[in-house]
PDB file of N, CA and C in Angstrom:
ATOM      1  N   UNK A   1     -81.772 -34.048  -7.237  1.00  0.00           N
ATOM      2  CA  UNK A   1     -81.189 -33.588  -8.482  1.00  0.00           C
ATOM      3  C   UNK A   1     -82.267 -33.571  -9.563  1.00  0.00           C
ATOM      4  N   UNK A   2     -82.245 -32.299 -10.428  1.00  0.00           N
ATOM      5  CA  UNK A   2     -83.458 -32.879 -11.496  1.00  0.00           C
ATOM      6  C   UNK A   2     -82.122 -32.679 -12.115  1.00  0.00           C
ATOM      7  N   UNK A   3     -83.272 -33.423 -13.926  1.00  0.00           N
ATOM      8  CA  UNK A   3     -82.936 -34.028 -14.837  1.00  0.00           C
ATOM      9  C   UNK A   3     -83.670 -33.491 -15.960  1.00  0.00           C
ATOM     10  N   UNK A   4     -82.220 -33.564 -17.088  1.00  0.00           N
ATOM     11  CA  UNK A   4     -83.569 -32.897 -18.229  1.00  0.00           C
ATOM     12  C   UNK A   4     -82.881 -34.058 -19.550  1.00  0.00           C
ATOM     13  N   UNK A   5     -83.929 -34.022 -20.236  1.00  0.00           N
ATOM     14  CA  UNK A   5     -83.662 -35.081 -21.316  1.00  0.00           C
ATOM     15  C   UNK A   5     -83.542 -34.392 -22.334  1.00  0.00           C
ATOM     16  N   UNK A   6     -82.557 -34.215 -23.525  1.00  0.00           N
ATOM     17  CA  UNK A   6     -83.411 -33.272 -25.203  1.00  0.00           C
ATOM     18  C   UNK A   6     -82.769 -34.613 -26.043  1.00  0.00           C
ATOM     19  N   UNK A   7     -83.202 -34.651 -27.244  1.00  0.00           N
ATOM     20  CA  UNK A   7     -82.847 -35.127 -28.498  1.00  0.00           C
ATOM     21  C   UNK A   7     -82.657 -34.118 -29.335  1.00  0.00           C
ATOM     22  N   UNK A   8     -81.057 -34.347 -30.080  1.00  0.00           N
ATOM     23  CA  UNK A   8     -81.480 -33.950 -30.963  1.00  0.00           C
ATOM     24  C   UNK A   8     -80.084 -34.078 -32.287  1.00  0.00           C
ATOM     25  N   UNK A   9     -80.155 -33.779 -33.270  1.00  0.00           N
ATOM     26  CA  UNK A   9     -79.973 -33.979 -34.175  1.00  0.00           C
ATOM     27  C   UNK A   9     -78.749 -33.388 -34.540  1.00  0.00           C
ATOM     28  N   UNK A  10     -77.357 -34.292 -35.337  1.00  0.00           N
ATOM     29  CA  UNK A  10     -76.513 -33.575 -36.106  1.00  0.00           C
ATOM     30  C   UNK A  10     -74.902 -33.846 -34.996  1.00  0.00           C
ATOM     31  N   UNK A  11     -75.094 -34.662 -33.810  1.00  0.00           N
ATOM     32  CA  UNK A  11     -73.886 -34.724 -33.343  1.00  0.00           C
ATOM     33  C   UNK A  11     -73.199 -36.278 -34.479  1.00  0.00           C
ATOM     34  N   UNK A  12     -72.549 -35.567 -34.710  1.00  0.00           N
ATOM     35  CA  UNK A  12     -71.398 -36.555 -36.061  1.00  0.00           C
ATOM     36  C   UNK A  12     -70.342 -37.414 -34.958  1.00  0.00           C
ATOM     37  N   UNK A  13     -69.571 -37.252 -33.982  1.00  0.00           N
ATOM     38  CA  UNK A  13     -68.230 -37.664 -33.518  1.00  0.00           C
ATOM     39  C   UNK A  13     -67.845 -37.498 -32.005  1.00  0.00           C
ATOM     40  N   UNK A  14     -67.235 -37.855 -31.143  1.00  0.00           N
ATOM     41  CA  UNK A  14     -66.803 -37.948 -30.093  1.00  0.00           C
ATOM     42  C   UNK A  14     -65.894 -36.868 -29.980  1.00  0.00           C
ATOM     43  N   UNK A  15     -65.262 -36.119 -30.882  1.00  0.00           N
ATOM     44  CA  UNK A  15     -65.241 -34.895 -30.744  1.00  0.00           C
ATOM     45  C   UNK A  15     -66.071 -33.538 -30.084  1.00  0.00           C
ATOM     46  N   UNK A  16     -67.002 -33.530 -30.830  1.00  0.00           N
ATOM     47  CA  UNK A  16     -68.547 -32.690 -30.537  1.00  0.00           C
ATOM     48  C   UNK A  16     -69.041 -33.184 -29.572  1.00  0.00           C
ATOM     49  N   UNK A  17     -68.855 -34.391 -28.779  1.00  0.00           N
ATOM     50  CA  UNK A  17     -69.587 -34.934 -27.423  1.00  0.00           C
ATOM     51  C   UNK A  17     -68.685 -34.391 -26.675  1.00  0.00           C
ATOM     52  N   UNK A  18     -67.373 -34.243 -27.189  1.00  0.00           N
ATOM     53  CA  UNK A  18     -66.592 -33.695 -26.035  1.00  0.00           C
ATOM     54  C   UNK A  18     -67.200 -32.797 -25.764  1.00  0.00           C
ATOM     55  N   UNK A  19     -66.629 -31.489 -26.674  1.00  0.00           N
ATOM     56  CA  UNK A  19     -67.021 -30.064 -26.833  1.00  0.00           C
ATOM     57  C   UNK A  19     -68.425 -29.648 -25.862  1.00  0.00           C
ATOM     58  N   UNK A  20     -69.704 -30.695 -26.377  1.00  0.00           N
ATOM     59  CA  UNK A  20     -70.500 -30.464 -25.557  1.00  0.00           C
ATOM     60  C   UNK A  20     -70.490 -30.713 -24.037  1.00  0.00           C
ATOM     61  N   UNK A  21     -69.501 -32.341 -23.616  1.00  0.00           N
ATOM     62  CA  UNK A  21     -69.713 -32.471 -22.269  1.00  0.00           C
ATOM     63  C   UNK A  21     -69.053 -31.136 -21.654  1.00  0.00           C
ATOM     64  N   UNK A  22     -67.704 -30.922 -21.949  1.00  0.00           N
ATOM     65  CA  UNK A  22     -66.953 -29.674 -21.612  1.00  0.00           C
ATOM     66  C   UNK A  22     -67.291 -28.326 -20.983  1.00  0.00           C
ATOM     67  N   UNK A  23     -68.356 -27.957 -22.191  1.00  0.00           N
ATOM     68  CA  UNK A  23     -69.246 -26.612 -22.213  1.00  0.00           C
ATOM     69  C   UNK A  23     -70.602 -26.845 -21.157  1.00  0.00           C
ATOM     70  N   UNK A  24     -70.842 -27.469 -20.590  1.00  0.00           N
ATOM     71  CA  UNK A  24     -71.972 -28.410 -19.885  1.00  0.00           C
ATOM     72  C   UNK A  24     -71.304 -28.470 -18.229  1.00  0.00           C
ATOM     73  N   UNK A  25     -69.774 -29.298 -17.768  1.00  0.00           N
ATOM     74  CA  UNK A  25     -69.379 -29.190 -17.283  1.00  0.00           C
ATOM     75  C   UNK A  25     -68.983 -27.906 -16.524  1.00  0.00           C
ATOM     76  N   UNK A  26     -68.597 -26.745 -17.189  1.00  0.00           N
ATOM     77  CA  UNK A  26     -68.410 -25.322 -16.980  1.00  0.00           C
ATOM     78  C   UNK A  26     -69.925 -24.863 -16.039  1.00  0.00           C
ATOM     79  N   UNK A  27     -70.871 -25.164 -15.934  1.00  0.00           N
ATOM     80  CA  UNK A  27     -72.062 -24.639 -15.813  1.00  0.00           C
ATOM     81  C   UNK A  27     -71.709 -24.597 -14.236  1.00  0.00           C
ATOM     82  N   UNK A  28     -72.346 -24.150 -13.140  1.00  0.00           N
ATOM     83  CA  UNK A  28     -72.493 -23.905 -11.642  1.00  0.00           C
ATOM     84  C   UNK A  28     -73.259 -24.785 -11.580  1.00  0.00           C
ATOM     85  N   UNK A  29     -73.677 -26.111 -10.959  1.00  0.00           N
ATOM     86  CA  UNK A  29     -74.905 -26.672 -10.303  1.00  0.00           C
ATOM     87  C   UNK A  29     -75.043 -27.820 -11.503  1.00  0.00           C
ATOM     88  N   UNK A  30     -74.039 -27.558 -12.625  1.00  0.00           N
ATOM     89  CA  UNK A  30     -74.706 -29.296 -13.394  1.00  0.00           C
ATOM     90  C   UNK A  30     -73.781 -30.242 -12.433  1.00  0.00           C
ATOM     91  N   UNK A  31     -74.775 -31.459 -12.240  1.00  0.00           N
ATOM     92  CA  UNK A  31     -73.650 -32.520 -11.569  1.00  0.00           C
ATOM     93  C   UNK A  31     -73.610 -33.764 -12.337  1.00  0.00           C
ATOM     94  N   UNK A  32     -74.202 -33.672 -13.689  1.00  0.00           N
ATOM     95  CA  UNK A  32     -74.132 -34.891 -14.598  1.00  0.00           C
ATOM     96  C   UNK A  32     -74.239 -34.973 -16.140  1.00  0.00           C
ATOM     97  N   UNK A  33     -73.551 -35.037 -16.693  1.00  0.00           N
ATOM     98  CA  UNK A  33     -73.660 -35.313 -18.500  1.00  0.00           C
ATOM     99  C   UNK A  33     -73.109 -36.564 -19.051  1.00  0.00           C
ATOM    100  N   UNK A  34     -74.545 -36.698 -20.429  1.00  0.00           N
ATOM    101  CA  UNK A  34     -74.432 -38.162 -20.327  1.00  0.00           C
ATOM    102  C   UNK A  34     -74.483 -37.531 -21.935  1.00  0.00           C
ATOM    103  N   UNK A  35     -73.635 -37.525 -22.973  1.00  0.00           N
ATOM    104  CA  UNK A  35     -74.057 -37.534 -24.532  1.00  0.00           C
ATOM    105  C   UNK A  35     -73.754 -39.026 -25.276  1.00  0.00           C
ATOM    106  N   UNK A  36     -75.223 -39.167 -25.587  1.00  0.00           N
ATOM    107  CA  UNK A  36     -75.476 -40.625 -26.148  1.00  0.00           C
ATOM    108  C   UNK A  36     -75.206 -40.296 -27.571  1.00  0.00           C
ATOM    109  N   UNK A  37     -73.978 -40.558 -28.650  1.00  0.00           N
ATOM    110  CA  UNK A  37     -73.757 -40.309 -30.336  1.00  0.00           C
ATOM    111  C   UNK A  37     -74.620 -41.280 -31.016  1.00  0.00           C
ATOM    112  N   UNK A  38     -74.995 -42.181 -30.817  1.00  0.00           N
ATOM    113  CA  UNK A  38     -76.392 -43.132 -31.585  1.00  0.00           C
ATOM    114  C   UNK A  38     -77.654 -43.317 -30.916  1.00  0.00           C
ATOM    115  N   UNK A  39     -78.235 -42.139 -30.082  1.00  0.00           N
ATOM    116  CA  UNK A  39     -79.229 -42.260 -29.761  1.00  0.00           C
ATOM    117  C   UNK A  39     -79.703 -40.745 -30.288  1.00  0.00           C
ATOM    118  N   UNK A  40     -78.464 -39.931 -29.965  1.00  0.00           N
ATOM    119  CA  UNK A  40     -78.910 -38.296 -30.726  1.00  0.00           C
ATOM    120  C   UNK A  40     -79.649 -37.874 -29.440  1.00  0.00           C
ATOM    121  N   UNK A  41     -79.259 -38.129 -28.239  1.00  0.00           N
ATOM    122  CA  UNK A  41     -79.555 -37.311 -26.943  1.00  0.00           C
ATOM    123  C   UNK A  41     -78.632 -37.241 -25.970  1.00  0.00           C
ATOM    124  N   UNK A  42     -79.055 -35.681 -25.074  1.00  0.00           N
ATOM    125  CA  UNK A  42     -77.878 -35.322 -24.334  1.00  0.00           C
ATOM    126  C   UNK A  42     -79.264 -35.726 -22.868  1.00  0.00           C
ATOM    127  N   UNK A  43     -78.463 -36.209 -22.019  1.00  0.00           N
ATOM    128  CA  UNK A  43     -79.235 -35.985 -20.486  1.00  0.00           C
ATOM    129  C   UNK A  43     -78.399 -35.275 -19.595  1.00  0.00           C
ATOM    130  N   UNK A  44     -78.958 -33.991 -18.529  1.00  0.00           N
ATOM    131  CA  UNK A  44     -78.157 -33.766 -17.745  1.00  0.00           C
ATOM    132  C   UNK A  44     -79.038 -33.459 -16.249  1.00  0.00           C
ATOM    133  N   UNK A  45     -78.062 -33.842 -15.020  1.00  0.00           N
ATOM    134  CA  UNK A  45     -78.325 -33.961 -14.128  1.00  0.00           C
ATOM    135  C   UNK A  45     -77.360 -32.264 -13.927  1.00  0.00           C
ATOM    136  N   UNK A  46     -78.900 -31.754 -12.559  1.00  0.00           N
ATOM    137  CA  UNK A  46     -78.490 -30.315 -11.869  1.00  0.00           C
ATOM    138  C   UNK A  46     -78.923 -29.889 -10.780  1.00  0.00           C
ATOM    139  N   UNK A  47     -78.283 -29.061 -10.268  1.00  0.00           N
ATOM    140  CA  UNK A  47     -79.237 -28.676  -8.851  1.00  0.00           C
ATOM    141  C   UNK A  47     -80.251 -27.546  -9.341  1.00  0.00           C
ATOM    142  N   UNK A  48     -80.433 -27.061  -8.328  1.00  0.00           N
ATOM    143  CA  UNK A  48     -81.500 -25.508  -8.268  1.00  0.00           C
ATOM    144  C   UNK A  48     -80.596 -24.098  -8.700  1.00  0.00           C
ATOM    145  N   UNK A  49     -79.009 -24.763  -8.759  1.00  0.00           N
ATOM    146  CA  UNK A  49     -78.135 -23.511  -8.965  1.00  0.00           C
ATOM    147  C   UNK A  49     -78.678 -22.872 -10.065  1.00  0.00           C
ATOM    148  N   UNK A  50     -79.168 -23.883 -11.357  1.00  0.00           N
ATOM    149  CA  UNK A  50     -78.628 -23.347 -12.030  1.00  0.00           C
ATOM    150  C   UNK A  50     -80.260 -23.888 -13.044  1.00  0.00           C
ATOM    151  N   UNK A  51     -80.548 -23.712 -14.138  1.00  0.00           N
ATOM    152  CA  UNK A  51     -82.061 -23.970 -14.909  1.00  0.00           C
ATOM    153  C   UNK A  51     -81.836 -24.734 -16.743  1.00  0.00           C
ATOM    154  N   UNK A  52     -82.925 -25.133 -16.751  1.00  0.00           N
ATOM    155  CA  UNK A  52     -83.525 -25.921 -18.521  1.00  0.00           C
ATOM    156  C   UNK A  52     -82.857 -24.709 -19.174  1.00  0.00           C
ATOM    157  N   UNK A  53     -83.093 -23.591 -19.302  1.00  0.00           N
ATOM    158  CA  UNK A  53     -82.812 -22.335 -20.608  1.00  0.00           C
ATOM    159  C   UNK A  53     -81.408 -21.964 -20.520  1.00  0.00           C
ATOM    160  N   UNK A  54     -80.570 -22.295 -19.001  1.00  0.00           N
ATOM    161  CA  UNK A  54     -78.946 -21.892 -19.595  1.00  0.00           C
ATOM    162  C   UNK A  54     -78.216 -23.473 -20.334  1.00  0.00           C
ATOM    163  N   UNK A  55     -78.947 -24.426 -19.821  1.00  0.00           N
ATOM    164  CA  UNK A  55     -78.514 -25.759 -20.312  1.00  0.00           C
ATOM    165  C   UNK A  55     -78.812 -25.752 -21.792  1.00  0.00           C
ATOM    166  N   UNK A  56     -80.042 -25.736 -22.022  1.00  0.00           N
ATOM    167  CA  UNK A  56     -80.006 -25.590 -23.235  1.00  0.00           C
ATOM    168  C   UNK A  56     -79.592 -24.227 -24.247  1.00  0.00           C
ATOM    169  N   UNK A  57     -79.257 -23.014 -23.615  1.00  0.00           N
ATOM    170  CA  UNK A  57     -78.573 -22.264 -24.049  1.00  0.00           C
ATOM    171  C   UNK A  57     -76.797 -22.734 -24.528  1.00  0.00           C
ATOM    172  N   UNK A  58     -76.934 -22.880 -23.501  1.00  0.00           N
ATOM    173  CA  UNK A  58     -75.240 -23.978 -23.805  1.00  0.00           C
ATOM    174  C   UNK A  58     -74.355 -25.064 -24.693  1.00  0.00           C
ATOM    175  N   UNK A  59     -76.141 -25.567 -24.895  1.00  0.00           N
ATOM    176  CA  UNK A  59     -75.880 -26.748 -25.871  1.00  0.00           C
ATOM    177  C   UNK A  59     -75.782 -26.035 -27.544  1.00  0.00           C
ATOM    178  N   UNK A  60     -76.737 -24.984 -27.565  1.00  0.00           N
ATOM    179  CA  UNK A  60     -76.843 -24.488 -28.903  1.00  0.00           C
ATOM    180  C   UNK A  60     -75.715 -23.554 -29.197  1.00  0.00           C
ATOM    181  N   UNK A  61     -75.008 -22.898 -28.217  1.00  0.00           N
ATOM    182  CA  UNK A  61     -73.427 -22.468 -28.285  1.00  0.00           C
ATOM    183  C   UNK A  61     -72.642 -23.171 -28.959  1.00  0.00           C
ATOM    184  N   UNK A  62     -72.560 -24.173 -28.340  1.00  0.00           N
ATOM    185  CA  UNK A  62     -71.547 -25.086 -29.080  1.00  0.00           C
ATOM    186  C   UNK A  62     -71.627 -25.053 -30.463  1.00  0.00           C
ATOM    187  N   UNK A  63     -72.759 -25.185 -31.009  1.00  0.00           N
ATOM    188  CA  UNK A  63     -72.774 -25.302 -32.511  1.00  0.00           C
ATOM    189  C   UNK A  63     -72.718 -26.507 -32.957  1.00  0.00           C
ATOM    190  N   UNK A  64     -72.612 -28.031 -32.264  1.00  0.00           N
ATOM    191  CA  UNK A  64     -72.586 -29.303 -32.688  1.00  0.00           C
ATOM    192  C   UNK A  64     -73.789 -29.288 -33.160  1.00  0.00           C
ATOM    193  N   UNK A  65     -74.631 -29.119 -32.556  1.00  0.00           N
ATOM    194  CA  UNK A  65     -76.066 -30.005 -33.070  1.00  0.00           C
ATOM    195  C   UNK A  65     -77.567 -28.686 -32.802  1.00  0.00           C
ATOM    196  N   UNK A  66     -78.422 -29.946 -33.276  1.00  0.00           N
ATOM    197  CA  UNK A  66     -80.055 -28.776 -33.464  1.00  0.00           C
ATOM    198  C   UNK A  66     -80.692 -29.971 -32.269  1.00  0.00           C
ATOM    199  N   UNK A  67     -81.579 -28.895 -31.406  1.00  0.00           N
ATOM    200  CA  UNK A  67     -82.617 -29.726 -31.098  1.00  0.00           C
ATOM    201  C   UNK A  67     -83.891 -30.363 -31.702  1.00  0.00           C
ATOM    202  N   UNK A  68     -84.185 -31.771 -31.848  1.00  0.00           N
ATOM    203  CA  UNK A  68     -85.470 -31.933 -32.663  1.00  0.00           C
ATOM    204  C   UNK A  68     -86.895 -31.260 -31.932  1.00  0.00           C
TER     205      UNK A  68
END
């Protein structure tokens, strides 16, 4: 499984962690989301299905947060 780490900035609530695990979950090939609200990072575990640029495409959909 790889793994990708981002930080970043502006998730306020367990709301917006939802939203993000949710939108994350939907993906083909993620098999793990971890959103840390006081660390200001998302980690996710994936196969080969699927790549870094739709994950992080995904995250900036949402509209919760900015990457630092």
């Amino acid at each position: 499984m790889n793994r990708v780490h981002y930080k970043v900035i502006g998730l306020q609530n367990s709301t917006e962690k939802t939203q993000i695990k949710n939108a994350l979950d939907k993906i083909d090939g993620v098999q793990m989301v971890n959103v840390d609200l006081g660390r200001g990072s998302i980690e996710v575990g994936y196969n080969d299905s699927t790549g870094e640029e739709e994950i992080r495409q995904t995250i900036e959909h949402t509209g919760c947060c900015k990457f630092k």
